[in-house]
PDB file of N, CA and C in Angstrom:
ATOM      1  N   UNK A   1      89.594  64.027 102.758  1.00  0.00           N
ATOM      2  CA  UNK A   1      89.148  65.312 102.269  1.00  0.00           C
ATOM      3  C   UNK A   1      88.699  65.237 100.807  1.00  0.00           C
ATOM      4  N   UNK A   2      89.271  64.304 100.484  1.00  0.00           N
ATOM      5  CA  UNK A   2      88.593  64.178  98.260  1.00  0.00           C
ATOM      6  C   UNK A   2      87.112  63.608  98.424  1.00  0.00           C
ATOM      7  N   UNK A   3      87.225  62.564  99.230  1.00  0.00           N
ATOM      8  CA  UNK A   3      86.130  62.371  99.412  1.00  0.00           C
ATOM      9  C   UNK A   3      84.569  63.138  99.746  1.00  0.00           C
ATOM     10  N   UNK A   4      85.103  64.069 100.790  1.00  0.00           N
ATOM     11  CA  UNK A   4      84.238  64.691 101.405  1.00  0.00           C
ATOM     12  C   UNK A   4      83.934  65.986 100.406  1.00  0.00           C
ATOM     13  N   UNK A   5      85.043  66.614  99.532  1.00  0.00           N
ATOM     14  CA  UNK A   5      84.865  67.462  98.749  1.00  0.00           C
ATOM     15  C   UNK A   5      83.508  66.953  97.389  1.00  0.00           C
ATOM     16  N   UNK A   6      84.123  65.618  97.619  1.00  0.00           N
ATOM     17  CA  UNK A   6      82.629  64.422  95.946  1.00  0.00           C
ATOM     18  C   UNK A   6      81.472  64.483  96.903  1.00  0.00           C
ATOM     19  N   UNK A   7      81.532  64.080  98.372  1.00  0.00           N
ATOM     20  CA  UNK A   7      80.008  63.780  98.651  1.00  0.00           C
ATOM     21  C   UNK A   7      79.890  65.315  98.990  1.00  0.00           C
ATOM     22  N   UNK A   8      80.025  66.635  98.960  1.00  0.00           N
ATOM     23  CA  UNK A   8      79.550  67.930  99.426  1.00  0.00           C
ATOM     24  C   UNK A   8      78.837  68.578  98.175  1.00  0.00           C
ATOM     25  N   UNK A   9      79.571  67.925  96.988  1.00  0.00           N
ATOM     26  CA  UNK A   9      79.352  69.081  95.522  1.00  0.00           C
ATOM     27  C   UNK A   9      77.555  68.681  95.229  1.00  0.00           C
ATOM     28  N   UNK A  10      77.239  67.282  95.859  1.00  0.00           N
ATOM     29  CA  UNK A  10      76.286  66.547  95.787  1.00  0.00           C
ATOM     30  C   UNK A  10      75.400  67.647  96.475  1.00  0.00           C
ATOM     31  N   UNK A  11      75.248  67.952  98.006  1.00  0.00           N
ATOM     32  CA  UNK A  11      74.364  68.649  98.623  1.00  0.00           C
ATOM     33  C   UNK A  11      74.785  70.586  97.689  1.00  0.00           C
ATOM     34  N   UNK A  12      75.626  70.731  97.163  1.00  0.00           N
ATOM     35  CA  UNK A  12      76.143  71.924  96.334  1.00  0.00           C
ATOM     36  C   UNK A  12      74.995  71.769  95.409  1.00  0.00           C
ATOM     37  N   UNK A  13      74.813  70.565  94.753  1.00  0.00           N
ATOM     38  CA  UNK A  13      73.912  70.509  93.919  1.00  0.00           C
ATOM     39  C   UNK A  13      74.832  70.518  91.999  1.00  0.00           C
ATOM     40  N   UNK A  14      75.895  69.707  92.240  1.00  0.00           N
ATOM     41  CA  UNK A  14      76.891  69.776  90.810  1.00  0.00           C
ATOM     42  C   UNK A  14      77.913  68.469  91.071  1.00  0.00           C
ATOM     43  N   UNK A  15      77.267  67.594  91.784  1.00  0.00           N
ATOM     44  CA  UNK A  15      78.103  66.210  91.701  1.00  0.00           C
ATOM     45  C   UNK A  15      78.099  65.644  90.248  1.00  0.00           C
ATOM     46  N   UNK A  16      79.439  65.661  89.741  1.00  0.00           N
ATOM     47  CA  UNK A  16      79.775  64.935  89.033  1.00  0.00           C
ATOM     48  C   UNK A  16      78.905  63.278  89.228  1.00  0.00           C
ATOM     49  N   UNK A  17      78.433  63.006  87.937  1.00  0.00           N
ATOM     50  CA  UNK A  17      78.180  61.588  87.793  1.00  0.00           C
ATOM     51  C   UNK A  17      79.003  60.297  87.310  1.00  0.00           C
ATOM     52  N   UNK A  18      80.122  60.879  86.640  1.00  0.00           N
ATOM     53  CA  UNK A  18      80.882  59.950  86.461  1.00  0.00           C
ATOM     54  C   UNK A  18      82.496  61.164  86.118  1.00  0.00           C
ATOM     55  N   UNK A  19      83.408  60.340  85.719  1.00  0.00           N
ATOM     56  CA  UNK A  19      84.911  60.411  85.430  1.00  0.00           C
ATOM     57  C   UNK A  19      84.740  61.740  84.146  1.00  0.00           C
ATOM     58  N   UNK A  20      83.989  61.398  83.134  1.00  0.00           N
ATOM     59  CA  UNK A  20      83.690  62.082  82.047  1.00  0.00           C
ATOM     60  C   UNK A  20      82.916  63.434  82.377  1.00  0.00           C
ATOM     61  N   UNK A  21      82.140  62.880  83.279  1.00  0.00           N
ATOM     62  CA  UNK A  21      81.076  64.391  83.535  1.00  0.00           C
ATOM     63  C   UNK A  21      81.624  65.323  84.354  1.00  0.00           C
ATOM     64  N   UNK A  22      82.522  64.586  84.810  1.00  0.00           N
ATOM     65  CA  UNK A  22      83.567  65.751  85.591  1.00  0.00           C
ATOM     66  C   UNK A  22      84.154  66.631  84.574  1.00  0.00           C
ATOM     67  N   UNK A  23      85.337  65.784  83.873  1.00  0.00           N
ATOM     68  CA  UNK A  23      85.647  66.434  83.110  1.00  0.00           C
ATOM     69  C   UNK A  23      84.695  67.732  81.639  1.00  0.00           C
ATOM     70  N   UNK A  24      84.020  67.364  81.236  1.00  0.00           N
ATOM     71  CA  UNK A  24      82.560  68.348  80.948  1.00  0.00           C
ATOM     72  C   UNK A  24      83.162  69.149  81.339  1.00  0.00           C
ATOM     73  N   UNK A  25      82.473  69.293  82.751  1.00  0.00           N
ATOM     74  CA  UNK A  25      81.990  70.423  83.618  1.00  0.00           C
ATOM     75  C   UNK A  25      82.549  71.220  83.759  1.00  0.00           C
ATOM     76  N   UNK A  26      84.265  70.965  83.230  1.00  0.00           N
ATOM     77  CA  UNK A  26      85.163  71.928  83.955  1.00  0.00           C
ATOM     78  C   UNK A  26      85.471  72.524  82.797  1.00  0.00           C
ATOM     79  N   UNK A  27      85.219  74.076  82.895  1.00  0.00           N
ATOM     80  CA  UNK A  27      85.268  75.393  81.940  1.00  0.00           C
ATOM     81  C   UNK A  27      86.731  75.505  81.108  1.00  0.00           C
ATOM     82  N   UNK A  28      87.741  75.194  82.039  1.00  0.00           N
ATOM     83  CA  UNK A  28      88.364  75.496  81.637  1.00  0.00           C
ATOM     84  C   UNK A  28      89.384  74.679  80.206  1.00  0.00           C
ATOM     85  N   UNK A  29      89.927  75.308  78.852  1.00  0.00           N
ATOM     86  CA  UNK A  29      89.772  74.191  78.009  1.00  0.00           C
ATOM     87  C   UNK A  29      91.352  73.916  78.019  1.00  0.00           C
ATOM     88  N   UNK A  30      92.329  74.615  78.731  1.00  0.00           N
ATOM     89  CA  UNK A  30      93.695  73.845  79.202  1.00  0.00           C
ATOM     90  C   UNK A  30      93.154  72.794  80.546  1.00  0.00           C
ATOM     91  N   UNK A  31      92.390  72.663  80.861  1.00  0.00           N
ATOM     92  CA  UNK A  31      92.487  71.044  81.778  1.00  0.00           C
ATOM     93  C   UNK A  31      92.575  70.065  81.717  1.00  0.00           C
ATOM     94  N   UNK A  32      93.762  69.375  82.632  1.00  0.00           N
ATOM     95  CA  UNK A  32      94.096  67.666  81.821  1.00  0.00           C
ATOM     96  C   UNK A  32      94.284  67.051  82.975  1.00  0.00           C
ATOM     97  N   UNK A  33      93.693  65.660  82.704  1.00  0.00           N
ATOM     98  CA  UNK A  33      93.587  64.799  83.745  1.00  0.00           C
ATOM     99  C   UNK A  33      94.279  63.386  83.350  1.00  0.00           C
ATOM    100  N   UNK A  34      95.347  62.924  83.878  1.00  0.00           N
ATOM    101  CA  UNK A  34      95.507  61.478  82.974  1.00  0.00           C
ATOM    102  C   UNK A  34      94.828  60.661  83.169  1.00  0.00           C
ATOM    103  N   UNK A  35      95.043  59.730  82.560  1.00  0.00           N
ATOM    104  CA  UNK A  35      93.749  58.173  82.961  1.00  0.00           C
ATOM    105  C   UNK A  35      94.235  57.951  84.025  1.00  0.00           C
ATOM    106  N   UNK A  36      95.241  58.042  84.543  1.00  0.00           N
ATOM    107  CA  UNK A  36      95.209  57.153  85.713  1.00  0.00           C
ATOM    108  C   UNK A  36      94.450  58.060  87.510  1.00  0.00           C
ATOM    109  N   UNK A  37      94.594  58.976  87.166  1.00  0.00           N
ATOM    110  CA  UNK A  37      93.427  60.058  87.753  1.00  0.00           C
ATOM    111  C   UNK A  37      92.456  59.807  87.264  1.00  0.00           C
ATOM    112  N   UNK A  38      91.832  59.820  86.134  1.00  0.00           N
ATOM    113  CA  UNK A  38      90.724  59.931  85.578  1.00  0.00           C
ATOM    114  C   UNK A  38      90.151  58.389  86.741  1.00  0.00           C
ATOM    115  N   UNK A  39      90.469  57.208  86.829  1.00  0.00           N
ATOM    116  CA  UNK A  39      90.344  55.742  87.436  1.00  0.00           C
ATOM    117  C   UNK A  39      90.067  56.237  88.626  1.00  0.00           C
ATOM    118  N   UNK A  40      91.506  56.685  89.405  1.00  0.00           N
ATOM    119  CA  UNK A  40      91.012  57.339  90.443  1.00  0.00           C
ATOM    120  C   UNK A  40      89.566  58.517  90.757  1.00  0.00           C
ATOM    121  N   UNK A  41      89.414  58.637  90.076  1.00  0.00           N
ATOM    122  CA  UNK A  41      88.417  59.722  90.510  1.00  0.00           C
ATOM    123  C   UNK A  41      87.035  58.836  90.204  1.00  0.00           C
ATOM    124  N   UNK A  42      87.810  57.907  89.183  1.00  0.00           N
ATOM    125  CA  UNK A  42      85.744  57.487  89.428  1.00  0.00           C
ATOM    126  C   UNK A  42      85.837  56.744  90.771  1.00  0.00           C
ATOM    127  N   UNK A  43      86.962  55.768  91.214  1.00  0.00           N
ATOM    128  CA  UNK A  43      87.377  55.273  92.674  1.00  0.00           C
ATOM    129  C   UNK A  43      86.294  56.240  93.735  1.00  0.00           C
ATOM    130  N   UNK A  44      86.562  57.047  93.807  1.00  0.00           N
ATOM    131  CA  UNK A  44      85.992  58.380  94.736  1.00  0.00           C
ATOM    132  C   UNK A  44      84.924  58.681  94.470  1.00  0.00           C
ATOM    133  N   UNK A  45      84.457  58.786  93.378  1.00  0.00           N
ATOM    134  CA  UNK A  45      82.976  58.789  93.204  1.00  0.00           C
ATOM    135  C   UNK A  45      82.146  57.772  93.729  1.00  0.00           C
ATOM    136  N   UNK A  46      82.821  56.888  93.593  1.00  0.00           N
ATOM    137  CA  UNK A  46      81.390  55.933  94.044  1.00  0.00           C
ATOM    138  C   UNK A  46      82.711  55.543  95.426  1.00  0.00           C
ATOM    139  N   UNK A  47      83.033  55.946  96.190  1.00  0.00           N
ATOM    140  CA  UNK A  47      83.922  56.071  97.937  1.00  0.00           C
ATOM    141  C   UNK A  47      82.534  55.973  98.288  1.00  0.00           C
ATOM    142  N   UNK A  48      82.833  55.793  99.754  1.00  0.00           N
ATOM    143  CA  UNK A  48      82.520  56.185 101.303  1.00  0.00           C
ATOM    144  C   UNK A  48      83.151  56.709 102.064  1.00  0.00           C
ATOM    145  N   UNK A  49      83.004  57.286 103.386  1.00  0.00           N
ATOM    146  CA  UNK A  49      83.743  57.226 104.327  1.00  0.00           C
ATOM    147  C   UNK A  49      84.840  56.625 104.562  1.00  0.00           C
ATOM    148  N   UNK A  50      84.630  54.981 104.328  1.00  0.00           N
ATOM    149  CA  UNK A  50      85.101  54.435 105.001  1.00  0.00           C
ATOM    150  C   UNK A  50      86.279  53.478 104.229  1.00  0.00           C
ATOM    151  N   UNK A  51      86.279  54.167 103.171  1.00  0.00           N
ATOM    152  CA  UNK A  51      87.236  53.193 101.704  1.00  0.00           C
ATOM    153  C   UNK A  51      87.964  54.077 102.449  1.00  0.00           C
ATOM    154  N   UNK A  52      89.375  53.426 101.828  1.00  0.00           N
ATOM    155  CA  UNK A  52      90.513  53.141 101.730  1.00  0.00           C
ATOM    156  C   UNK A  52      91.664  53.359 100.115  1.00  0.00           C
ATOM    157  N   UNK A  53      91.966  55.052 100.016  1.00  0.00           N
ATOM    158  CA  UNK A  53      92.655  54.329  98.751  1.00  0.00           C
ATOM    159  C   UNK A  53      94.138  54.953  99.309  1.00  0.00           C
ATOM    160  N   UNK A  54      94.825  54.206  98.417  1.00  0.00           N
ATOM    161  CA  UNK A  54      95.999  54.786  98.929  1.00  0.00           C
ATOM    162  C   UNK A  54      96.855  55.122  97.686  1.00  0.00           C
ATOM    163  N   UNK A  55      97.260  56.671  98.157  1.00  0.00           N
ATOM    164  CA  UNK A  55      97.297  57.742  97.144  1.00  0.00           C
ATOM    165  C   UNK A  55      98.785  58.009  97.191  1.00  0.00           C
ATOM    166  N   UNK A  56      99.427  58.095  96.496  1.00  0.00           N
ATOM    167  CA  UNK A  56     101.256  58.680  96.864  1.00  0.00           C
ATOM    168  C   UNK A  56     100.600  60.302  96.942  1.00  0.00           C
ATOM    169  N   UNK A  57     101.306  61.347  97.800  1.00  0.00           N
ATOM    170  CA  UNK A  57     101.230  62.689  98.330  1.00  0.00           C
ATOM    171  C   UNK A  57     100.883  63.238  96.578  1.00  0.00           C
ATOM    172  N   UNK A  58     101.977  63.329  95.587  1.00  0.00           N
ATOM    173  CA  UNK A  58     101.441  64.053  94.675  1.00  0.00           C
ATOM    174  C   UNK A  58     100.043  63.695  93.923  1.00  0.00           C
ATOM    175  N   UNK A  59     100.047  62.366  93.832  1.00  0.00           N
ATOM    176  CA  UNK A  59      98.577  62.457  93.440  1.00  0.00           C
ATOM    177  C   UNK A  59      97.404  62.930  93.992  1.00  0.00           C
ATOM    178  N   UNK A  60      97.738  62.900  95.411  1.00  0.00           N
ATOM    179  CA  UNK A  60      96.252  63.354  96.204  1.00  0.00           C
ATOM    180  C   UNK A  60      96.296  64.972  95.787  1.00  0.00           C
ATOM    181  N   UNK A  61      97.652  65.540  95.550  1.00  0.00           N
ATOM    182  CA  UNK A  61      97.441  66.764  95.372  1.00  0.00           C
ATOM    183  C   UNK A  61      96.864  67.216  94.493  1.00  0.00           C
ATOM    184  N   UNK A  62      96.985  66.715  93.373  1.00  0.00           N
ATOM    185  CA  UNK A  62      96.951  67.008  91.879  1.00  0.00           C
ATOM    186  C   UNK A  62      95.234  66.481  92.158  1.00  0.00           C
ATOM    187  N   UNK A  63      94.704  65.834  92.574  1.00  0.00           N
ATOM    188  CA  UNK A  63      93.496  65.261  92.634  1.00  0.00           C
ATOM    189  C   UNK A  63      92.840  66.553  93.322  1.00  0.00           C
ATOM    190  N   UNK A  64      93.726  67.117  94.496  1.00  0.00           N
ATOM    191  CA  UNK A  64      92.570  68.085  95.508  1.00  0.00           C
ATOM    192  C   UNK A  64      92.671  69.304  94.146  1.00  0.00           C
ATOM    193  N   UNK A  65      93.930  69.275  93.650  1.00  0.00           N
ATOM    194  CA  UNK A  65      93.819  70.749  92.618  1.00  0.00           C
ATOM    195  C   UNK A  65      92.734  70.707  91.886  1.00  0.00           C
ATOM    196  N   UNK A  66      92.254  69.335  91.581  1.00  0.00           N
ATOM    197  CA  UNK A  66      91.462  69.330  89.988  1.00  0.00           C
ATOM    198  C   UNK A  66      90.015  69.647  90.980  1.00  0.00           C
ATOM    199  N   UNK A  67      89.582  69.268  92.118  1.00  0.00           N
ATOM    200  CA  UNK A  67      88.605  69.356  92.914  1.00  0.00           C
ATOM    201  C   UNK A  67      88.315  70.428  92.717  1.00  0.00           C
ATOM    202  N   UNK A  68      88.809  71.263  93.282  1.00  0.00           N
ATOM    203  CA  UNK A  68      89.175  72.786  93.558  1.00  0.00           C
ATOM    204  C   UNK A  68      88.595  73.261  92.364  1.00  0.00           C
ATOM    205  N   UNK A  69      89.499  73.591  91.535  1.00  0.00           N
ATOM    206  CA  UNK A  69      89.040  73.951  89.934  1.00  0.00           C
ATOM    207  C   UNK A  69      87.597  73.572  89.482  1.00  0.00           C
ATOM    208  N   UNK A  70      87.173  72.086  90.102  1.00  0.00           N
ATOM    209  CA  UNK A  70      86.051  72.325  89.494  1.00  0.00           C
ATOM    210  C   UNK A  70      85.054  72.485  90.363  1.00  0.00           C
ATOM    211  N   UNK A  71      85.114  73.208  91.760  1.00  0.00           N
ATOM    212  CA  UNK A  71      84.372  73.710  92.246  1.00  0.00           C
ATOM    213  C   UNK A  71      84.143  75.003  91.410  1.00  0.00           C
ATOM    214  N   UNK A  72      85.538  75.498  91.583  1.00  0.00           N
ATOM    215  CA  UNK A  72      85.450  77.382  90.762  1.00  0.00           C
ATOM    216  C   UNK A  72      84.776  77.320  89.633  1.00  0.00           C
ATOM    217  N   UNK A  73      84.612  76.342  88.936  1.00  0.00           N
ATOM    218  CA  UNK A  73      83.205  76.261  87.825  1.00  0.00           C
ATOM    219  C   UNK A  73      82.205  76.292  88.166  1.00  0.00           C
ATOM    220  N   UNK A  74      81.717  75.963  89.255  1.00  0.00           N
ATOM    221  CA  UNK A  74      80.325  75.841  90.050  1.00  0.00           C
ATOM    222  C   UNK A  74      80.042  77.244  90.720  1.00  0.00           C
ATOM    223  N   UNK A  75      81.160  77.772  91.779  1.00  0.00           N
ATOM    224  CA  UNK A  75      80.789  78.332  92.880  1.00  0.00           C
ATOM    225  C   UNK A  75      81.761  79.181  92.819  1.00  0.00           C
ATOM    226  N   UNK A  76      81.638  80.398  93.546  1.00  0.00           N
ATOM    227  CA  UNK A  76      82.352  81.393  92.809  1.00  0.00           C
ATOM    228  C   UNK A  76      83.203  81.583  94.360  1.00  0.00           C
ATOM    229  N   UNK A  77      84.281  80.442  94.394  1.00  0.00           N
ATOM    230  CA  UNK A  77      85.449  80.965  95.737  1.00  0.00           C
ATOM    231  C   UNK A  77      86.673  81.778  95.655  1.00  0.00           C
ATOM    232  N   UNK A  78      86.753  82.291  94.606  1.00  0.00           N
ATOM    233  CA  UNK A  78      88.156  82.157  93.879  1.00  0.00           C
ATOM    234  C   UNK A  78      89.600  81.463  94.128  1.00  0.00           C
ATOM    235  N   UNK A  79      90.405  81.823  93.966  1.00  0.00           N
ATOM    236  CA  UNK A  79      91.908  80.845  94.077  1.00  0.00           C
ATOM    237  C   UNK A  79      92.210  80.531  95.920  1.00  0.00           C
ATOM    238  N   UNK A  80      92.163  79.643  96.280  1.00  0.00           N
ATOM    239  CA  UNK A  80      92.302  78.848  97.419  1.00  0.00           C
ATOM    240  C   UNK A  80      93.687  79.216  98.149  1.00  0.00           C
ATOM    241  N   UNK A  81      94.229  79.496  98.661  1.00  0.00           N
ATOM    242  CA  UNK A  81      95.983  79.777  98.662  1.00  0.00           C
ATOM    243  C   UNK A  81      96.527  79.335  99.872  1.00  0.00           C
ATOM    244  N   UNK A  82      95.572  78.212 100.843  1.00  0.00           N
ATOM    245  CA  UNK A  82      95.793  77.510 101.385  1.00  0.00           C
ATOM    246  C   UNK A  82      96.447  76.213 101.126  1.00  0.00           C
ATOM    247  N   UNK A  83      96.371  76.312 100.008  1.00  0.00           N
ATOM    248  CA  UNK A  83      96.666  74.204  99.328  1.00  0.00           C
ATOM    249  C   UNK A  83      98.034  74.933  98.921  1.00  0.00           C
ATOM    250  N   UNK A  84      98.429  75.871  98.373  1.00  0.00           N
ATOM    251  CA  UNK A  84     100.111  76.204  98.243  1.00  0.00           C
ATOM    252  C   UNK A  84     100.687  76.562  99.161  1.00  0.00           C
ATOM    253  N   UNK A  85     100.206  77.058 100.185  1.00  0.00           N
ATOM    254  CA  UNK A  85     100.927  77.543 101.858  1.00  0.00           C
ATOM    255  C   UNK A  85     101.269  76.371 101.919  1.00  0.00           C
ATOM    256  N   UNK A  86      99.877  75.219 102.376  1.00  0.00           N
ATOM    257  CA  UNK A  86     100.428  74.334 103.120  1.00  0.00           C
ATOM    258  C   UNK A  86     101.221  73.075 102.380  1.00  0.00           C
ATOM    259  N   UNK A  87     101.454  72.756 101.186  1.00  0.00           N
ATOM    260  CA  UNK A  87     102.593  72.270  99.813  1.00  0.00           C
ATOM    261  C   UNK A  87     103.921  73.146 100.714  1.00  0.00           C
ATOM    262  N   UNK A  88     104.353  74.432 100.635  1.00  0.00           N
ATOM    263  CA  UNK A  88     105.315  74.789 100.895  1.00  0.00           C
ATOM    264  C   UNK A  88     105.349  74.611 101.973  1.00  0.00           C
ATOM    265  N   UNK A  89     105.161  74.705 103.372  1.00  0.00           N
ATOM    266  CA  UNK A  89     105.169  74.413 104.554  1.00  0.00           C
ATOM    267  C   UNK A  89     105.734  72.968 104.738  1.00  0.00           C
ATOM    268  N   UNK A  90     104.887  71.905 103.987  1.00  0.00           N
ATOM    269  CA  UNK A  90     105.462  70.701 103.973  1.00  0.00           C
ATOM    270  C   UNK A  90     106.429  70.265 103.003  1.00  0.00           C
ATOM    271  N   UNK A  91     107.020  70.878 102.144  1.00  0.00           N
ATOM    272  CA  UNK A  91     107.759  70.507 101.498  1.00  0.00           C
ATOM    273  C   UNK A  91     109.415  71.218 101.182  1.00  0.00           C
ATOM    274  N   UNK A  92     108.816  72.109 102.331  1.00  0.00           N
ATOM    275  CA  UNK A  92     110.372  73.012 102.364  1.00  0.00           C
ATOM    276  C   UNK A  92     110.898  73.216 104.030  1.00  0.00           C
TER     277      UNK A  92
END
């Protein structure tokens, strides 16, 4: 799904070009990404289908959050409240 969220923003027309231009893009000026996300995400940028990364659960989360967010800079969905249902669902 991270994946598919990087190759969609592309046909959206606001694919990030790199690790940095992500960060740019995103409005908001409390947003923080550590380097070791920051690695990961360029990982995903240049993905396929068919890579392989392997993510411990909180990072993929923290990765789909930052997705998310910087869609809501682009596209006007507002707050998602599916990604915290289903966090609590699986984690309680």
């Amino acid at each position: 799904h991270l994946i598919f969220l990087i190759k969609f923003s592309l046909f959206l027309g606001f694919k990030p070009s790199s690790a940095t231009d992500f960060i740019e893009q995103v409005s908001n000026p409390s947003f923080y990404m550590s380097i070791k996300n920051l690695l990961l995400l360029e990982d995903l940028l240049s993905a396929n289908y068919e890579t392989y990364l392997k993510l411990q659960g909180s990072t993929r989360i923290k990765l789909l959050t930052d997705l998310l967010e910087y869609y809501q800079c682009h596209i006007d969905i507002g707050k998602i409240n599916s990604i915290d249902v289903l966090h609590e669902l699986l984690h309680n």
